[in-house]
Protein backbone atom coordinates (compact mmCIF):
# COMPACT_ATOMS: atom_id res chain seq x y z
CA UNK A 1 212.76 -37.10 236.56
CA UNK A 2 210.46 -38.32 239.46
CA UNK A 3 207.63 -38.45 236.63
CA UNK A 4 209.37 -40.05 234.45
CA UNK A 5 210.69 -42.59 237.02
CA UNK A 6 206.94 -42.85 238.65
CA UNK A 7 205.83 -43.89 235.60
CA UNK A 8 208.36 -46.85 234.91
CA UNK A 9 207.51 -47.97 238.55
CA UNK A 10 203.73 -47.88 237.77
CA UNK A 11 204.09 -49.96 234.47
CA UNK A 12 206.06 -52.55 236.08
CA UNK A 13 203.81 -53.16 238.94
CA UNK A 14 200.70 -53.76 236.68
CA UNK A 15 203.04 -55.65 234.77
CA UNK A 16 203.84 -58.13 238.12
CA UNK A 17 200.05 -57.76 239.00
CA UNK A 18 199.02 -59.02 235.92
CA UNK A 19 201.13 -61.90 236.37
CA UNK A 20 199.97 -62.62 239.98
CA UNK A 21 196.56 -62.55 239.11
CA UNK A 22 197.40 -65.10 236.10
CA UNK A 23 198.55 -67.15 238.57
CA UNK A 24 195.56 -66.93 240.34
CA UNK A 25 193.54 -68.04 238.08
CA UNK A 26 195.16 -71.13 236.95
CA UNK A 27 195.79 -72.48 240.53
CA UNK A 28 191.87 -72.42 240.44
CA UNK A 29 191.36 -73.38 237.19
CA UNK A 30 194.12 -75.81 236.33
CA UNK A 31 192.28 -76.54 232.86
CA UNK A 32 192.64 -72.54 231.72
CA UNK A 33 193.91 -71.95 228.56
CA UNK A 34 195.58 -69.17 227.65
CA UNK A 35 196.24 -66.53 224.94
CA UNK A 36 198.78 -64.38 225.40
CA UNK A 37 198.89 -61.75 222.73
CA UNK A 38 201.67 -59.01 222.63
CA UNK A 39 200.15 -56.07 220.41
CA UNK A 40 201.75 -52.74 219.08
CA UNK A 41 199.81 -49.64 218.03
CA UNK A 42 200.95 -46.37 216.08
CA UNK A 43 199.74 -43.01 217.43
CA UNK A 44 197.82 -40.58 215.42
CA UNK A 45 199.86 -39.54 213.54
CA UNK A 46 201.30 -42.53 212.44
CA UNK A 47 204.58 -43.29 214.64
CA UNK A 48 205.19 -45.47 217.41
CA UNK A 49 202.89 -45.44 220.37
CA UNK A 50 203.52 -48.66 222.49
CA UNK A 51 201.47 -51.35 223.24
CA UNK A 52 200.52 -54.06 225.41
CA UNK A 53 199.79 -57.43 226.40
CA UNK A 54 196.46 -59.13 226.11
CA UNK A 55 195.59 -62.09 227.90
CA UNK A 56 192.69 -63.91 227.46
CA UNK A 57 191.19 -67.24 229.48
CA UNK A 58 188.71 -69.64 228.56
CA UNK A 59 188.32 -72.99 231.02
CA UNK A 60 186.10 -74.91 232.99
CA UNK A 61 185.52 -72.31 235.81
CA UNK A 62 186.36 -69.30 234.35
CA UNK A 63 183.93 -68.81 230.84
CA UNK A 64 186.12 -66.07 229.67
CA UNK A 65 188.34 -63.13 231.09
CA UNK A 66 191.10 -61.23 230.29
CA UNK A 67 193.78 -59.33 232.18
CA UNK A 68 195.66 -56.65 230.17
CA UNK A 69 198.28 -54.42 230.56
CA UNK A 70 199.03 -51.58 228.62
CA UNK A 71 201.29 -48.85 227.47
CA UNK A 72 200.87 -46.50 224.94
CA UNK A 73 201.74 -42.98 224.58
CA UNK A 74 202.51 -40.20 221.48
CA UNK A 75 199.73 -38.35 219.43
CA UNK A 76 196.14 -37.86 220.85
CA UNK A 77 193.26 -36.67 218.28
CA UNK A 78 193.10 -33.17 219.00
CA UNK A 79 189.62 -32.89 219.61
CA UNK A 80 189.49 -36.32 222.14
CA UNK A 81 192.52 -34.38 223.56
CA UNK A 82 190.15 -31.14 224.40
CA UNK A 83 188.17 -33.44 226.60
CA UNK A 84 190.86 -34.56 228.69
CA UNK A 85 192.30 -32.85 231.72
CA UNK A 86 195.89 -32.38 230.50
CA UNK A 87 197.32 -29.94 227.70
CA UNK A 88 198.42 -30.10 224.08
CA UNK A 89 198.12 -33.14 222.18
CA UNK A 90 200.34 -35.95 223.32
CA UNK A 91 199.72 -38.27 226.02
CA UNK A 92 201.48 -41.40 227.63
CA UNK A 93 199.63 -43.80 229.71
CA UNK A 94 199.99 -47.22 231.49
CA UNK A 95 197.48 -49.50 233.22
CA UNK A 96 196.03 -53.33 233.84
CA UNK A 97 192.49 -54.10 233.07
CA UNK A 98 190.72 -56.91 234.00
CA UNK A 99 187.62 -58.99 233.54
CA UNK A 100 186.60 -62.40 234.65
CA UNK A 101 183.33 -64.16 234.00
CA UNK A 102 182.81 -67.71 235.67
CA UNK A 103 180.60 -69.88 234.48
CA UNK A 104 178.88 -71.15 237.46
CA UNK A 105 176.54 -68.46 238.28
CA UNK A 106 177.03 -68.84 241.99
CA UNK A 107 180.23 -67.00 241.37
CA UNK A 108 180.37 -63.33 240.79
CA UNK A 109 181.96 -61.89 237.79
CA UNK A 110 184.51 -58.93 238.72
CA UNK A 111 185.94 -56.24 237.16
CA UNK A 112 189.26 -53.99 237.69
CA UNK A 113 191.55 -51.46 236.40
CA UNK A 114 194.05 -49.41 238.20
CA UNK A 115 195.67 -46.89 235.77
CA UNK A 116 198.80 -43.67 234.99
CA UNK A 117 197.92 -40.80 232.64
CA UNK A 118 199.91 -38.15 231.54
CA UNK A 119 199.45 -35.32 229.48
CA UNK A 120 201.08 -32.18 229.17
CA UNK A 121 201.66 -30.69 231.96
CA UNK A 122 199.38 -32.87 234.50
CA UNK A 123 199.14 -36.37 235.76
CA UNK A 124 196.26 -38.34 237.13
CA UNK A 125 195.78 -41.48 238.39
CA UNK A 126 192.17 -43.51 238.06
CA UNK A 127 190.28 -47.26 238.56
CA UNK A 128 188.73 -49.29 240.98
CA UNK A 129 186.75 -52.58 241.46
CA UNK A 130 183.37 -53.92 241.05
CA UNK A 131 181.62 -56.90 241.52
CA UNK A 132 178.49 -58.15 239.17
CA UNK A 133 177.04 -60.99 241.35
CA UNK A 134 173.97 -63.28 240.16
CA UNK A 135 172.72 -64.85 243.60
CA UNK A 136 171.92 -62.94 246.91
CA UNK A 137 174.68 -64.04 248.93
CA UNK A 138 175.08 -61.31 251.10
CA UNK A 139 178.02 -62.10 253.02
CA UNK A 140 179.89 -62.16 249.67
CA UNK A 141 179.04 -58.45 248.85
CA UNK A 142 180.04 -57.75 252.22
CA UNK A 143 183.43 -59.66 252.39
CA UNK A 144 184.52 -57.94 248.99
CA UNK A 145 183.48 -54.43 250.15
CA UNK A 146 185.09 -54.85 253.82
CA UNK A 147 188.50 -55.36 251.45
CA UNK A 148 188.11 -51.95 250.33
CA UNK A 149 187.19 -50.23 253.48
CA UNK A 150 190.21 -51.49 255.00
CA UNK A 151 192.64 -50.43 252.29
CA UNK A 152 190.81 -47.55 251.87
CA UNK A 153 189.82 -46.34 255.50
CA UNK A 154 188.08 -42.37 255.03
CA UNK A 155 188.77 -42.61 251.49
CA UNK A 156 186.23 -45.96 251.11
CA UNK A 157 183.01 -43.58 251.12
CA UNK A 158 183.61 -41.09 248.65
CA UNK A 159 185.02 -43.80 245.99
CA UNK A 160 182.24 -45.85 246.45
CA UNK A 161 179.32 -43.56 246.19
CA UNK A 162 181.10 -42.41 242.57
CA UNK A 163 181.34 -46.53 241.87
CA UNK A 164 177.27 -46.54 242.33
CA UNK A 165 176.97 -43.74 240.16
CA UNK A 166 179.38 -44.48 237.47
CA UNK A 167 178.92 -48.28 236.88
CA UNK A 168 174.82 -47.78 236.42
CA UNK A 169 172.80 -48.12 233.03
CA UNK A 170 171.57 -44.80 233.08
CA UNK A 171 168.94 -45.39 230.45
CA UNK A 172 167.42 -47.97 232.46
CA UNK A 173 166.42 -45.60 235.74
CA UNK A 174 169.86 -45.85 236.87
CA UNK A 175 169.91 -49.86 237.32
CA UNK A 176 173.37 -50.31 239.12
CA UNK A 177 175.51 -53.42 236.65
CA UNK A 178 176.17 -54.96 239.54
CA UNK A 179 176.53 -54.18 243.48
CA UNK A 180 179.35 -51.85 243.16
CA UNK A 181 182.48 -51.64 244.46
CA UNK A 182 185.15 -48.68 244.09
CA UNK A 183 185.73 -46.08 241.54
CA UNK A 184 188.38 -43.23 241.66
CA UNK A 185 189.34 -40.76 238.46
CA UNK A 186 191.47 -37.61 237.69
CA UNK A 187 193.26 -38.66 241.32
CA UNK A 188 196.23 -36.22 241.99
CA UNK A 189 196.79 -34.71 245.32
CA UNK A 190 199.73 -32.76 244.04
CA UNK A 191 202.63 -35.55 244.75
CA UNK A 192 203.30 -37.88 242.68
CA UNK A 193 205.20 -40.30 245.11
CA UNK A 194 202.30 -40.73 247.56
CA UNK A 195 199.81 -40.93 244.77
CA UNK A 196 201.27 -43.54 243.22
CA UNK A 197 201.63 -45.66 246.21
CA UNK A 198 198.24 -45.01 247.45
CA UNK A 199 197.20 -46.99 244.03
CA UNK A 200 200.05 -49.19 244.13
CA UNK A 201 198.96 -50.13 247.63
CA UNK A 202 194.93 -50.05 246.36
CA UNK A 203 195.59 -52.42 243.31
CA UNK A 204 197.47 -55.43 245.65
CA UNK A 205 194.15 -55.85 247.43
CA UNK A 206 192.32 -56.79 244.07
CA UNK A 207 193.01 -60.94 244.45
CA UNK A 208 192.07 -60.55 248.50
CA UNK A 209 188.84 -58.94 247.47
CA UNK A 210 187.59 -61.71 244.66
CA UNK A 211 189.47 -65.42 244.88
CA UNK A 212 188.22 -66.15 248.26
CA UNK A 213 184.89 -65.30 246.80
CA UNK A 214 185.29 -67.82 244.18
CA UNK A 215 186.85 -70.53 246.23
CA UNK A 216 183.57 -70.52 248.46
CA UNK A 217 181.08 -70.61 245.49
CA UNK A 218 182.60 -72.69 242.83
CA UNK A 219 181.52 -76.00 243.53
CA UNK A 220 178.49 -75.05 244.20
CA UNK A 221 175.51 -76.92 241.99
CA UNK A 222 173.10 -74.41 239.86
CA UNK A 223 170.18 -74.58 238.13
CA UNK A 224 168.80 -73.61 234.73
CA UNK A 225 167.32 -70.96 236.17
CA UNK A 226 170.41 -69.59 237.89
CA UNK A 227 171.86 -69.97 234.75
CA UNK A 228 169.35 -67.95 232.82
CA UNK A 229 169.21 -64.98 235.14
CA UNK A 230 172.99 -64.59 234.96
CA UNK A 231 172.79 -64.56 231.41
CA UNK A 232 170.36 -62.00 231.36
CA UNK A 233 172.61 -59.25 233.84
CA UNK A 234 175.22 -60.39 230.91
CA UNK A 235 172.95 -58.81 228.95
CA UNK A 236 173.00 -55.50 230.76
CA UNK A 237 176.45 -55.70 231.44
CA UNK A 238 177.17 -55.18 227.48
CA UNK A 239 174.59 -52.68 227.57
CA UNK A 240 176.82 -50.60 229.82
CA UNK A 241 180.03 -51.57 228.50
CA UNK A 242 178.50 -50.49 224.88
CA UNK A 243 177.23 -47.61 225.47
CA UNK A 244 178.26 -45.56 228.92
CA UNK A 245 181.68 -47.00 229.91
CA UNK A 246 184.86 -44.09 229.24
CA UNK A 247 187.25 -46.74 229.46
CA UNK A 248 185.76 -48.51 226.37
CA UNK A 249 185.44 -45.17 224.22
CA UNK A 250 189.34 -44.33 225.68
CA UNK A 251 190.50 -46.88 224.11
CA UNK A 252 189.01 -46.61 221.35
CA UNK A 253 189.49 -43.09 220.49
CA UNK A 254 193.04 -43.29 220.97
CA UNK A 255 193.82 -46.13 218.45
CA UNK A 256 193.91 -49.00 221.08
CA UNK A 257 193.42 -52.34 220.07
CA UNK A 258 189.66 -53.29 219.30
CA UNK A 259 189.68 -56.96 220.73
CA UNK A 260 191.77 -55.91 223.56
CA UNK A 261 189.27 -53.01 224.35
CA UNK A 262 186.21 -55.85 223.70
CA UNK A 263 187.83 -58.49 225.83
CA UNK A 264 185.22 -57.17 228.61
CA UNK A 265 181.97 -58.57 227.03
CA UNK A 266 180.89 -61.92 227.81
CA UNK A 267 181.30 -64.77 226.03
CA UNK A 268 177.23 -65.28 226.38
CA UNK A 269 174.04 -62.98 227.12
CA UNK A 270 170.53 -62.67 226.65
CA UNK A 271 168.41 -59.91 225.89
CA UNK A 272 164.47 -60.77 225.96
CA UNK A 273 161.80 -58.22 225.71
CA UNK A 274 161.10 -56.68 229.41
CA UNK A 275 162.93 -59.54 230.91
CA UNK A 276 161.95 -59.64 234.32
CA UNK A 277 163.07 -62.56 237.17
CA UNK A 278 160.51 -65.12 238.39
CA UNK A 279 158.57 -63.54 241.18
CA UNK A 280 159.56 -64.90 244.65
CA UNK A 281 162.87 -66.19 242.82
CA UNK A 282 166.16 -65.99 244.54
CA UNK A 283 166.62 -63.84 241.39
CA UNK A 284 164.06 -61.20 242.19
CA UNK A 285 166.10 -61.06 245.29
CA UNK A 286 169.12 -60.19 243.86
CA UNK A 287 167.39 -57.61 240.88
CA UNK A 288 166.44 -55.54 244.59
CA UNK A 289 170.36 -55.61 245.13
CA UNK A 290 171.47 -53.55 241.81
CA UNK A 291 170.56 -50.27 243.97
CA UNK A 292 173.29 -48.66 245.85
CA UNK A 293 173.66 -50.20 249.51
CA UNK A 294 175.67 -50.01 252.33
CA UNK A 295 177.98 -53.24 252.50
């Protein structure tokens, strides 16, 4: 029973942290409009499997984002199944994912998910934060990773050298997406109780990290320039969302729903051939800043 009853806990709190970041969002963005969209799914092997709610944002300050919750559980593809940590073929699982791209290109955009897995006879708990910035503003990368080291303390190190290694293009010389952030997976210490407060906890620090980081930047002017840059690291952000991100193919491979899962791309990118920032640019500043650093 104290799985079972973690797991109700852990859906409703991404459930009321979905809503508070909503809220969020419009009190900066009064001119938001919204899409909610509650979704069902069937498992594989055709029954019942849960569902979610997707909602998606497009306004003045925010371009697009979306902030999802999720629950879904039955029948796993065998052979996706093999690749998991648990046993047998069935698997429940809960979680809020988020993405938010402004269109100012002063303002970072920031990505989250905190999420419960179960299957067979284990339970894990994974996510994190990361921020994809577009102009050096150091004291930004700093505020949002002092956030973490606080509600993290001796645990900040080790989740943020796996957030530099997991969030990078790989196929690119390992070109970090953005500056980084936080990044925790197959988490289980053995109790269930701690564990999921220790995320609980982790997850209520999201809007402290980000919205003050907006609230600074968002009237700031920009130039074409700005603008083109940003929509260039757009670019590589799909690249990595495409092709390296497991979150993307979890979905996916266990019959989630496609525009849900997509919701992370940007409304606009660029790709140009060996794009490279003007040399001497606040840009090239910030291309020397997709390395892994200490914030």
């Amino acid at each position: 029973m104290q799985l079972e009853d973690s797991k109700l806990l852990f859906h409703s709190h991404v459930k009321h942290l979905q809503d508070q970041i909503t809220q969020e969002l419009f009190k900066l963005d009064p001119e938001l409009v919204m899409i909610e969209d509650l979704w069902q799914r069937q498992d594989h092997a055709g029954h019942p499997g849960g569902g979610g709610v997707t909602r998606a944002f497009q306004g003045t300050l925010f371009e697009n984002a979306g902030v999802n919750t999720s629950c879904v559980f039955g029948k796993i593809d065998p052979l996706f199944a093999k690749h998991l940590p648990g046993s047998g073929d069935e698997m429940w699982a809960a979680g809020i994912s988020l993405i938010i791209h402004p269109r100012n290109p002063r303002v970072p955009t920031v990505h989250a998910n905190f999420r419960m897995i179960h299957q067979g006879e284990k339970f894990w708990f994974g996510g994190g934060a990361d921020l994809t910035p577009y102009f050096p503003y150091e004291d930004d990368f700093s505020a949002f990773h002092g956030v973490w080291k606080k509600a993290l303390g001796s645990q900040y190190d080790p989740m943020k050298k796996t957030c530099d290694e997991y969030f990078n293009n790989s196929h690119r010389g390992l070109e970090m997406r953005g500056i980084g952030g936080i990044f925790f997976d197959h988490y289980n210490t053995g109790d269930i109780l701690i564990d999921g407060q220790m995320v609980k906890r982790l997850s209520e620090h999201f809007i402290e990290s980000y919205f003050p980081i907006v609230k600074n930047r968002m009237n700031e002017n920009w130039t074409e320039d700005d603008e083109d840059f940003m929509l260039h690291r757009r670019g590589r952000y799909v690249e990595f969302n495409l092709l390296h991100d497991r979150g993307t193919l979890f979905g996916l491979k266990t019959n989630g729903r496609v525009d849900s899962i997509l919701i992370s791309l940007p409304g606009r990118c660029k790709f140009s051939y060996q794009y490279k920032p003007k040399v001497g640019s606040p840009h090239e500043k910030m291309w020397s800043y997709y390395t892994p650093h200490s914030w």
